[in-house]
N, C-alpha and C. Protein backbone atom coordinates (compact mmCIF):
# COMPACT_ATOMS: atom_id res chain seq x y z
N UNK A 1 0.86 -1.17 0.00
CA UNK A 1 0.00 0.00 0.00
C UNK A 1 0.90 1.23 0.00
N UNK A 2 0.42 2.25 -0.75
CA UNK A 2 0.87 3.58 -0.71
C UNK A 2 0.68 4.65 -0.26
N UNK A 3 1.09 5.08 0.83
CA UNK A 3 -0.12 6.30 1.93
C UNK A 3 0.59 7.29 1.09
N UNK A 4 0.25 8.57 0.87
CA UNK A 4 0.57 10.34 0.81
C UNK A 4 0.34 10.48 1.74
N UNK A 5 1.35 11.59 2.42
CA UNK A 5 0.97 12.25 3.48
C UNK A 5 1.46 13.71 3.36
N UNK A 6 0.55 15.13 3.85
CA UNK A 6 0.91 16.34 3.04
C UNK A 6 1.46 16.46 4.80
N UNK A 7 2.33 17.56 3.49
CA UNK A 7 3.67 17.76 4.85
C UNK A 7 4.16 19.30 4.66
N UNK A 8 4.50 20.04 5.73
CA UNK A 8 5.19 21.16 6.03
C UNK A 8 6.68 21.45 5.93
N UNK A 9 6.98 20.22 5.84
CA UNK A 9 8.64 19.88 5.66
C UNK A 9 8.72 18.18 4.67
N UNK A 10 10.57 18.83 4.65
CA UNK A 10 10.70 17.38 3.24
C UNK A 10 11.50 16.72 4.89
N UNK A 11 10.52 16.44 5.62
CA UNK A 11 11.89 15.73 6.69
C UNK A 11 10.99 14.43 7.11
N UNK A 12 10.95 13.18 6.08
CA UNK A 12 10.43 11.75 5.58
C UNK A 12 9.48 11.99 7.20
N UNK A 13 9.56 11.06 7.99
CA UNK A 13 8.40 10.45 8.84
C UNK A 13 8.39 11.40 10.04
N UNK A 14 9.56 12.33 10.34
CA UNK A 14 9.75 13.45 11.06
C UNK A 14 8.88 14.59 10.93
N UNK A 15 8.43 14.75 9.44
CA UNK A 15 7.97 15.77 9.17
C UNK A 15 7.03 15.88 9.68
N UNK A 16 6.39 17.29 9.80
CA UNK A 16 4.72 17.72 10.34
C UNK A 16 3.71 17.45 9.34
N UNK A 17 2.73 17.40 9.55
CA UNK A 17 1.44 17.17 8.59
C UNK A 17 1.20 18.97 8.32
N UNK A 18 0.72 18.32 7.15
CA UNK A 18 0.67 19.98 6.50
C UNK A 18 -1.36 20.03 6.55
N UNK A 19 -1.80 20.89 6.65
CA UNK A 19 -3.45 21.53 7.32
C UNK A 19 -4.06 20.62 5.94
N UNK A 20 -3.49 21.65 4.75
CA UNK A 20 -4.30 21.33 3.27
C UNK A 20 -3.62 20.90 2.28
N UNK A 21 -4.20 20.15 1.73
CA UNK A 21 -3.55 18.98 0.79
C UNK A 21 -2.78 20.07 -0.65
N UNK A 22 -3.78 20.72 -1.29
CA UNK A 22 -3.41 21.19 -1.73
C UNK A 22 -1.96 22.26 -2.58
N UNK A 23 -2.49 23.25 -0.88
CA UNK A 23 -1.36 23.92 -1.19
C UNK A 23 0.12 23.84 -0.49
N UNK A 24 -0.10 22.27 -0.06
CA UNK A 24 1.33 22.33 1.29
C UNK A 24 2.25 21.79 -0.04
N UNK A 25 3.97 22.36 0.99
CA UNK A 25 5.10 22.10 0.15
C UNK A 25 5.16 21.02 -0.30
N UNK A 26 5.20 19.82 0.55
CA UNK A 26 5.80 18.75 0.33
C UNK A 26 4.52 17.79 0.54
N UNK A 27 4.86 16.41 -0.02
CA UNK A 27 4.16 15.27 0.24
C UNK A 27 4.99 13.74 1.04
N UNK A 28 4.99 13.15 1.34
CA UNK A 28 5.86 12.23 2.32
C UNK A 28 5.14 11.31 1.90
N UNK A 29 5.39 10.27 0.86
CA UNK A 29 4.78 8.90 0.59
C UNK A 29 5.83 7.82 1.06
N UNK A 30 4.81 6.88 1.52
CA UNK A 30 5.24 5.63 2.45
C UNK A 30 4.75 4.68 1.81
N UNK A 31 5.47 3.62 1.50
CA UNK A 31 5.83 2.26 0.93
C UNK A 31 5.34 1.30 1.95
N UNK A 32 3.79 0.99 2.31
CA UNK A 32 3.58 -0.03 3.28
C UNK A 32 3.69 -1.65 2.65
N UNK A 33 3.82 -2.61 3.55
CA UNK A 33 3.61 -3.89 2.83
C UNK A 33 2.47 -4.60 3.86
N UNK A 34 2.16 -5.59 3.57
CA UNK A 34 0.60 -6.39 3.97
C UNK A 34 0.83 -6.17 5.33
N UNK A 35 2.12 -6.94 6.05
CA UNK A 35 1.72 -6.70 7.41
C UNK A 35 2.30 -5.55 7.89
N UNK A 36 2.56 -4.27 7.59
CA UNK A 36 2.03 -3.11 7.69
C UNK A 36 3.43 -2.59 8.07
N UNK A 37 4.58 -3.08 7.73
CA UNK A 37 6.03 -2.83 7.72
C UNK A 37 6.29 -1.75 6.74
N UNK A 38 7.19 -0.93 7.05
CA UNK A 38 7.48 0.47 6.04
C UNK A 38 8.70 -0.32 5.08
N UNK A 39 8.47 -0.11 3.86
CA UNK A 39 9.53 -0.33 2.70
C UNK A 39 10.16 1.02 2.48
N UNK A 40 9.89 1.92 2.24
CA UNK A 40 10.29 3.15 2.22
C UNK A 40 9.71 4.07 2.02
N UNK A 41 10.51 5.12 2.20
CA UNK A 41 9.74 6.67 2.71
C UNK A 41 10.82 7.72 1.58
N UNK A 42 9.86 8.50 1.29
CA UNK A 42 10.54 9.65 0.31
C UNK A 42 9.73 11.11 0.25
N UNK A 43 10.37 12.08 0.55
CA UNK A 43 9.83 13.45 1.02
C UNK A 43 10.32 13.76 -1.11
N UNK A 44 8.70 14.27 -1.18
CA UNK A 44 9.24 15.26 -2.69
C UNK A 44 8.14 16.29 -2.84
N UNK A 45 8.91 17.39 -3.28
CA UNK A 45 8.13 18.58 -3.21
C UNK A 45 6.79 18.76 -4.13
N UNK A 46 5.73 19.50 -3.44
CA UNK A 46 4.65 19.40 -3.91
C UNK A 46 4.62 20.19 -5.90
N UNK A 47 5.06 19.58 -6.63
CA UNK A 47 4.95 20.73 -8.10
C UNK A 47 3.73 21.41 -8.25
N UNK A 48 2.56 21.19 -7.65
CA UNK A 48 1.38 22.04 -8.11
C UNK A 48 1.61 23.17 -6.93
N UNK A 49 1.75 23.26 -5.67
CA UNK A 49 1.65 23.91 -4.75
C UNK A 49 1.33 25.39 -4.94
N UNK A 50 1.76 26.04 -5.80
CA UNK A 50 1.78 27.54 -5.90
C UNK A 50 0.29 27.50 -6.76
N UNK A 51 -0.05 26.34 -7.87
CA UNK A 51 -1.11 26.84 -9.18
C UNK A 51 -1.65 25.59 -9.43
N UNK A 52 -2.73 25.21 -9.56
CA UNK A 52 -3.33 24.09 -10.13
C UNK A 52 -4.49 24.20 -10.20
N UNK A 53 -5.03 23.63 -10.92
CA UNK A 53 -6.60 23.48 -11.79
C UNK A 53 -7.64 22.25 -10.88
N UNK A 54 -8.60 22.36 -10.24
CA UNK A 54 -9.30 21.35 -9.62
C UNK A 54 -9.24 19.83 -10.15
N UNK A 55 -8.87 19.10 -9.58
CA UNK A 55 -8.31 17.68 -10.19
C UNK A 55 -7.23 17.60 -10.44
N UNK A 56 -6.06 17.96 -10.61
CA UNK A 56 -4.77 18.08 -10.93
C UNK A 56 -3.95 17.22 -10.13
N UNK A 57 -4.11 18.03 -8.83
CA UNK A 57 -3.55 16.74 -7.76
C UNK A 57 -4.15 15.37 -7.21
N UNK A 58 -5.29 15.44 -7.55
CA UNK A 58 -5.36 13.87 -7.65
C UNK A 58 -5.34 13.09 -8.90
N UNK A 59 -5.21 13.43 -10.23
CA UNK A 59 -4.64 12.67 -11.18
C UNK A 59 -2.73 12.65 -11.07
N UNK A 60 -2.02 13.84 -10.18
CA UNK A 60 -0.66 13.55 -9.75
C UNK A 60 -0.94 12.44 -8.98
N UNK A 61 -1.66 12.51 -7.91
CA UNK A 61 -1.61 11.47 -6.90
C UNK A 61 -2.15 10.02 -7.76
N UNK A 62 -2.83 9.84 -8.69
CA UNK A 62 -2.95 8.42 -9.48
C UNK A 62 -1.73 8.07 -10.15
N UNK A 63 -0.37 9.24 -10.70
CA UNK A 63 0.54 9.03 -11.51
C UNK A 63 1.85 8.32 -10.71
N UNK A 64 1.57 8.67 -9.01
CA UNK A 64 2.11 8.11 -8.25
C UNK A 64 1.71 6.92 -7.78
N UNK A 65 0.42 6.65 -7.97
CA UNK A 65 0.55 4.95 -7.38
C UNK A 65 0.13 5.12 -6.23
N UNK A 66 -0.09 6.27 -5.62
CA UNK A 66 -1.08 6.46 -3.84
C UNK A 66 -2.34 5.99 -4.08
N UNK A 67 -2.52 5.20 -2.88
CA UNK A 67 -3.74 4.07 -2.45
C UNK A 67 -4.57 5.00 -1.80
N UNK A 68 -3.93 6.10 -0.37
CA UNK A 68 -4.40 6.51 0.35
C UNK A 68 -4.22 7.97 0.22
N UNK A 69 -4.68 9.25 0.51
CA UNK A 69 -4.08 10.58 0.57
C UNK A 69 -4.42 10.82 1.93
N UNK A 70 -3.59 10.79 2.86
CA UNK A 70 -3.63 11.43 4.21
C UNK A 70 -3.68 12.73 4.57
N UNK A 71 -4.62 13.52 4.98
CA UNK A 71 -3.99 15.26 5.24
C UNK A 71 -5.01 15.84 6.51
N UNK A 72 -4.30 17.03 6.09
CA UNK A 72 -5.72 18.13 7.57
C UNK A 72 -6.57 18.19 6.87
N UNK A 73 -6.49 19.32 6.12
CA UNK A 73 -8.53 19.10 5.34
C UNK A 73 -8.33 19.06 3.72
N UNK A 74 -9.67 18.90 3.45
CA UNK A 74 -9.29 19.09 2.09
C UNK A 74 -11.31 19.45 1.09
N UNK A 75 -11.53 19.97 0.79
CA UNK A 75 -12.79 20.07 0.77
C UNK A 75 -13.22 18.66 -0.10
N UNK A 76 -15.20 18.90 -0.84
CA UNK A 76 -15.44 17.54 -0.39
C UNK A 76 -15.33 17.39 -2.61
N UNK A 77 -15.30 18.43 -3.22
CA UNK A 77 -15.10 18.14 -4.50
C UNK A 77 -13.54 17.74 -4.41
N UNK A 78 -12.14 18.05 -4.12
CA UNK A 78 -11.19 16.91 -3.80
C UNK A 78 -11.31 15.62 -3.59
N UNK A 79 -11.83 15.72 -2.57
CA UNK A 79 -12.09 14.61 -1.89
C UNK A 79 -13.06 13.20 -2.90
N UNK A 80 -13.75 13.78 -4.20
CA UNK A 80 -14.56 13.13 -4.63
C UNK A 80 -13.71 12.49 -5.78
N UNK A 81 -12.53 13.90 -5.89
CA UNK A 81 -11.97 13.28 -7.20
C UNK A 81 -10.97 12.41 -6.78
N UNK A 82 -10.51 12.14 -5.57
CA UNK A 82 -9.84 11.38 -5.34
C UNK A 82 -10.74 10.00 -5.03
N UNK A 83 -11.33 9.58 -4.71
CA UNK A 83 -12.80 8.94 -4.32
C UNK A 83 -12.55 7.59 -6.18
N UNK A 84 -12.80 9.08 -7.07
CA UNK A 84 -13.08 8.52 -8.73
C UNK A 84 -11.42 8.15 -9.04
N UNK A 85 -10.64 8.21 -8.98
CA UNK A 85 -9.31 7.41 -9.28
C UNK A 85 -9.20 6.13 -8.13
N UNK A 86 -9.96 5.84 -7.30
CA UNK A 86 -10.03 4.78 -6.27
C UNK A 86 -8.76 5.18 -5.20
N UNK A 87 -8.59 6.09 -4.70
CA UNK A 87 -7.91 6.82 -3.58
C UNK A 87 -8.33 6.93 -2.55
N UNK A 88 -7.92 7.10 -1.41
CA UNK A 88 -9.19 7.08 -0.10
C UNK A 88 -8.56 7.91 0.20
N UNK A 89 -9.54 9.09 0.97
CA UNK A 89 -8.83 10.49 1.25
C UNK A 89 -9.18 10.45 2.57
N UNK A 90 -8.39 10.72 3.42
CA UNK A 90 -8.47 10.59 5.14
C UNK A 90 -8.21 11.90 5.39
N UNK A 91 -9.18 12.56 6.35
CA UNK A 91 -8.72 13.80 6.69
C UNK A 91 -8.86 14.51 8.09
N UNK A 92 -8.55 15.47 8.61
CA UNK A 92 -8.74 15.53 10.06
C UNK A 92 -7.15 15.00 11.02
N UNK A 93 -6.21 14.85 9.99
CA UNK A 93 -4.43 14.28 10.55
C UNK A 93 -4.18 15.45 11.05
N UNK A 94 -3.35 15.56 12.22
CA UNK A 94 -2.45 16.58 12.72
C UNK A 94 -1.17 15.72 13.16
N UNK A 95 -0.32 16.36 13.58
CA UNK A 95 0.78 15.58 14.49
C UNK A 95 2.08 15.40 13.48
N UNK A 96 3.02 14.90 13.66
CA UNK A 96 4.38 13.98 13.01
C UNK A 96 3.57 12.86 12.19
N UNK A 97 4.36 12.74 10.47
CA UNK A 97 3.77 11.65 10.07
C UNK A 97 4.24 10.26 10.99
N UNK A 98 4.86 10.31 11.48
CA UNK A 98 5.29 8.76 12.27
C UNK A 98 4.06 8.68 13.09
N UNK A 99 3.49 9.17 13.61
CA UNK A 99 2.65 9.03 14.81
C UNK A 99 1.10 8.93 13.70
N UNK A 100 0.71 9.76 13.14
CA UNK A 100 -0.04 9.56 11.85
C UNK A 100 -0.13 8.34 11.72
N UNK A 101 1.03 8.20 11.39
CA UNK A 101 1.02 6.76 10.29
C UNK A 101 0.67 5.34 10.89
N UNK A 102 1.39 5.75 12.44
CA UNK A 102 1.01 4.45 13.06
C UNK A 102 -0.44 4.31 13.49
N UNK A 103 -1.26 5.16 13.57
CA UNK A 103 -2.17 5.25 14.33
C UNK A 103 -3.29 5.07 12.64
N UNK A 104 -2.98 5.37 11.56
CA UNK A 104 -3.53 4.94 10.68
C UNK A 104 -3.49 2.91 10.66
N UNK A 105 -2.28 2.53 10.28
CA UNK A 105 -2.25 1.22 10.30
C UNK A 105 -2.75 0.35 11.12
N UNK A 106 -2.72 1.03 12.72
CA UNK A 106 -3.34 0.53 13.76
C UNK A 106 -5.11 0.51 13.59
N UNK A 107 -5.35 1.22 12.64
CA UNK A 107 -6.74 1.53 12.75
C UNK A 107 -7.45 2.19 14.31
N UNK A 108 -6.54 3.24 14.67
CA UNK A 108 -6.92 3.92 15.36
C UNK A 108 -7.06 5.27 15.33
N UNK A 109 -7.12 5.66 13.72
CA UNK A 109 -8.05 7.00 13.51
C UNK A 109 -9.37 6.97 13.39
N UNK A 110 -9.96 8.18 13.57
CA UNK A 110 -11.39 8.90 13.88
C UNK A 110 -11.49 10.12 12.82
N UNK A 111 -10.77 10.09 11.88
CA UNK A 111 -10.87 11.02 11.30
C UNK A 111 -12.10 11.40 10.52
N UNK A 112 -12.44 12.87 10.51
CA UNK A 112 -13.90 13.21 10.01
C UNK A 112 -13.61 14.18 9.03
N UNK A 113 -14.28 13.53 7.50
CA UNK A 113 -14.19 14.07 6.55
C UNK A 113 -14.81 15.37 7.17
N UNK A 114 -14.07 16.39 6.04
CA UNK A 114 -14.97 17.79 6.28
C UNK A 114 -15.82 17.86 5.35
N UNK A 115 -16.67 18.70 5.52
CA UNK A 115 -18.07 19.12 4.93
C UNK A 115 -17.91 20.20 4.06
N UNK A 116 -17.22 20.96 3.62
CA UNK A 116 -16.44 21.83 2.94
C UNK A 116 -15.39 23.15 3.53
N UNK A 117 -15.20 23.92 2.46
CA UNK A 117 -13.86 24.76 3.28
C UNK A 117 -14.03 25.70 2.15
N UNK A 118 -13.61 26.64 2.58
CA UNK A 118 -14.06 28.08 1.64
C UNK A 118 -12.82 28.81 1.86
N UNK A 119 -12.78 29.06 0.08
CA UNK A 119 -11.49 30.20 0.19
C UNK A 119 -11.49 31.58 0.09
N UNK A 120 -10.68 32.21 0.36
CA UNK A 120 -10.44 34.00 0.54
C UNK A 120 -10.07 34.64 -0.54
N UNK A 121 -9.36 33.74 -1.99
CA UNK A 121 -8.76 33.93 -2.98
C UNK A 121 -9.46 34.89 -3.69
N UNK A 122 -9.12 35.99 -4.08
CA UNK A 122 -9.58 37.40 -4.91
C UNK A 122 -9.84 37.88 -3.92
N UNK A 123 -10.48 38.04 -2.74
CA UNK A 123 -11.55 38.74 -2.02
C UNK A 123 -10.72 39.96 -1.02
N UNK A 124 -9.24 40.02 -1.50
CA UNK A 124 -8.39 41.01 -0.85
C UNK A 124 -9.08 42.31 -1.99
N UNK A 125 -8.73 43.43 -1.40
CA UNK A 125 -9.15 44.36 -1.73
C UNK A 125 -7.74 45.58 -2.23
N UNK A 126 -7.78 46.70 -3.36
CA UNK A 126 -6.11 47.62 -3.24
C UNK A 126 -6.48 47.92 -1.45
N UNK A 127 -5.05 48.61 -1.48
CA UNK A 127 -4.84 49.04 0.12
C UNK A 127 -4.58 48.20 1.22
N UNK A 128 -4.75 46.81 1.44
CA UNK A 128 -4.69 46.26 2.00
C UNK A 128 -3.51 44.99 2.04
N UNK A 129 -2.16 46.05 1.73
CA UNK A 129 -0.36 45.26 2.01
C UNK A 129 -0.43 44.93 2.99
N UNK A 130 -0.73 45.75 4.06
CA UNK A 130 -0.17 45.47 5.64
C UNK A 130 -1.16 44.61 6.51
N UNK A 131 -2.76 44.14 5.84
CA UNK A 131 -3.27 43.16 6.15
C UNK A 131 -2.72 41.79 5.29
N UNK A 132 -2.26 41.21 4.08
CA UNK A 132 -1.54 40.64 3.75
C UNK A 132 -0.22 40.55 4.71
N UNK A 133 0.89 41.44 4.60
CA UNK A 133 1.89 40.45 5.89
C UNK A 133 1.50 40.19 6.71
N UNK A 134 0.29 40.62 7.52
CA UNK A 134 -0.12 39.82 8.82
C UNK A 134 -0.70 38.77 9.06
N UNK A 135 -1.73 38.67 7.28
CA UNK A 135 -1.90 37.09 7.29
C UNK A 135 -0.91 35.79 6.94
N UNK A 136 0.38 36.83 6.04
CA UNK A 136 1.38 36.00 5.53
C UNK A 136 2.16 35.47 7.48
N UNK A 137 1.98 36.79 8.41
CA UNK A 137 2.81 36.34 9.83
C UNK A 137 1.87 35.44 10.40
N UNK A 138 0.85 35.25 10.33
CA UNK A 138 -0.07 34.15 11.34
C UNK A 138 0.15 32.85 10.86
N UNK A 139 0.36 32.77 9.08
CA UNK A 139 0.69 31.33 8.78
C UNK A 139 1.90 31.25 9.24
N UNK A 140 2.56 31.51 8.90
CA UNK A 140 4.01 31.01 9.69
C UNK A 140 3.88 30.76 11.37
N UNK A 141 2.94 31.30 11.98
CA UNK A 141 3.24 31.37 13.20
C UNK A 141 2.16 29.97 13.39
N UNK A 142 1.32 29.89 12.66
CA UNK A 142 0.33 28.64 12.84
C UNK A 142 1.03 27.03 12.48
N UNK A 143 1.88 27.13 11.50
CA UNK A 143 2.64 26.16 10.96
C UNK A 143 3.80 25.57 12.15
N UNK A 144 4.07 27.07 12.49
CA UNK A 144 5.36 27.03 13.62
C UNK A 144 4.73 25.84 14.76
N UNK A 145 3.26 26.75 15.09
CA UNK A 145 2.73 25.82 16.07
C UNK A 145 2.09 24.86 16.09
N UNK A 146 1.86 24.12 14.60
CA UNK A 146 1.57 22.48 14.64
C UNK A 146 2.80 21.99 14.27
N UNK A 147 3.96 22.40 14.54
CA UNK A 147 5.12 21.26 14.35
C UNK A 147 5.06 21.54 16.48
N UNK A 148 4.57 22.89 17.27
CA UNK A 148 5.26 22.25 18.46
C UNK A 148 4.08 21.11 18.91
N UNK A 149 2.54 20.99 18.26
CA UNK A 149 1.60 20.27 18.62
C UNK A 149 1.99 18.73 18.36
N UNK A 150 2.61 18.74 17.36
CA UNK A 150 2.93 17.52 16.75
C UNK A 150 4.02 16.96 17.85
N UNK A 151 4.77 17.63 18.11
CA UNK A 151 6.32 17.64 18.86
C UNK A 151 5.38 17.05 20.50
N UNK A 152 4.19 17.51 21.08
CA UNK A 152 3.92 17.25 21.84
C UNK A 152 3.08 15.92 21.62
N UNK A 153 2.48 15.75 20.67
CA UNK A 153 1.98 14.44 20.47
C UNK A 153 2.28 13.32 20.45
N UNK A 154 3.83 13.42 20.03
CA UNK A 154 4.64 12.33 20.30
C UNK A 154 5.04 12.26 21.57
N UNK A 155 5.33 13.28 22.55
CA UNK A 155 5.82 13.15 23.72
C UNK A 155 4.61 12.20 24.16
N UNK A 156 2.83 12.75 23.96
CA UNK A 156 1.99 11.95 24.83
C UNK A 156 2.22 10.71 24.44
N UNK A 157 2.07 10.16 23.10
CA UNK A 157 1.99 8.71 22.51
C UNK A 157 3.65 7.98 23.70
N UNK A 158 4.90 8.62 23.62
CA UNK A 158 5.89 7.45 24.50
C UNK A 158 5.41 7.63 25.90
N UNK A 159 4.44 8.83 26.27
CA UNK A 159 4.12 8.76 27.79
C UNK A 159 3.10 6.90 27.84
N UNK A 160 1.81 6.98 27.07
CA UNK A 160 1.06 6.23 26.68
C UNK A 160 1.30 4.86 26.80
N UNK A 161 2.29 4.55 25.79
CA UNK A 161 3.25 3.39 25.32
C UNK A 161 4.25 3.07 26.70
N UNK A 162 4.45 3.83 27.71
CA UNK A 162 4.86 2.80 29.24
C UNK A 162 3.27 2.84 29.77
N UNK A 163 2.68 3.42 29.67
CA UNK A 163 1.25 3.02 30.71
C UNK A 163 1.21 1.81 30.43
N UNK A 164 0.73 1.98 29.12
CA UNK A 164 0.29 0.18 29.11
C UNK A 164 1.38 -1.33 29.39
């Protein structure tokens, strides 16, 4: 099996999960085999990320051979076209893909498709530079803070892993 997983960084099972499939840098695909052992892992940068046409990335994601597309959200016309290439789109991931990933194979996600997601695209107005860097400073500062969410998620999962 072939998971995608959208990522914030090219740093393989280390990396953070990226919010939206779409427009994140990178993708982190994992090489599973039946009993659910990793063959390999390869961080490669997202080529549509900046521009793409609805469907684009999931006919990339069929050219790759992904079974699964893992991410944070992704609205539900994505989600359909990945659906029609026989892809299963999981959404609702936060955290390190390692912790992701295991908790996918384990079949211990809950993840809940979203119901849609609406964009802001055109709807800036002239005059409004210095509201642009502040939305350009909150993503960075939001990104910043699901790699420390992620960073803590793993701390809970080895707290977890002596309980039991």
């Amino acid at each position: 099996m072939r998971i995608c997983f959208t990522s914030d960084q090219a740093n393989d099972l280390e990396s953070v999960m990226s919010y939206h499939f779409g427009h994140c840098p990178y993708f982190v695909i994992v090489d599973v085999d039946n009993d659910g052992n990793i063959k390999s892992v390869k961080s490669i940068e997202n080529p549509l990320a900046d521009e793409h046409n609805v469907g684009d990335l999931p006919a990339f994601m069929k050219s790759q051979n992904v079974d699964v597309i893992i991410t944070g959200g992704m609205g539900p016309k994505a989600q359909q076209y990945f659906v029609d290439y026989s892809i299963k789109p999981v959404t609702g991931a936060y955290g390190k893909i390692k912790d992701v990933l295991e908790e996918y194979l384990q079949k211990k996600v809950t993840y809940i498709p979203q119901a849609s997601q609406t964009s802001n695209e055109g709807s800036l107005h002239e005059g409004e530079s210095e509201e642009n860097k502040e939305v350009e400073r909150l993503k960075k500062e939001v990104t910043a803070l699901r790699g420390q969410i992620a960073d803590l998620k793993s701390i809970l999962k080895k707290i977890e892993d002596k309980l039991e």
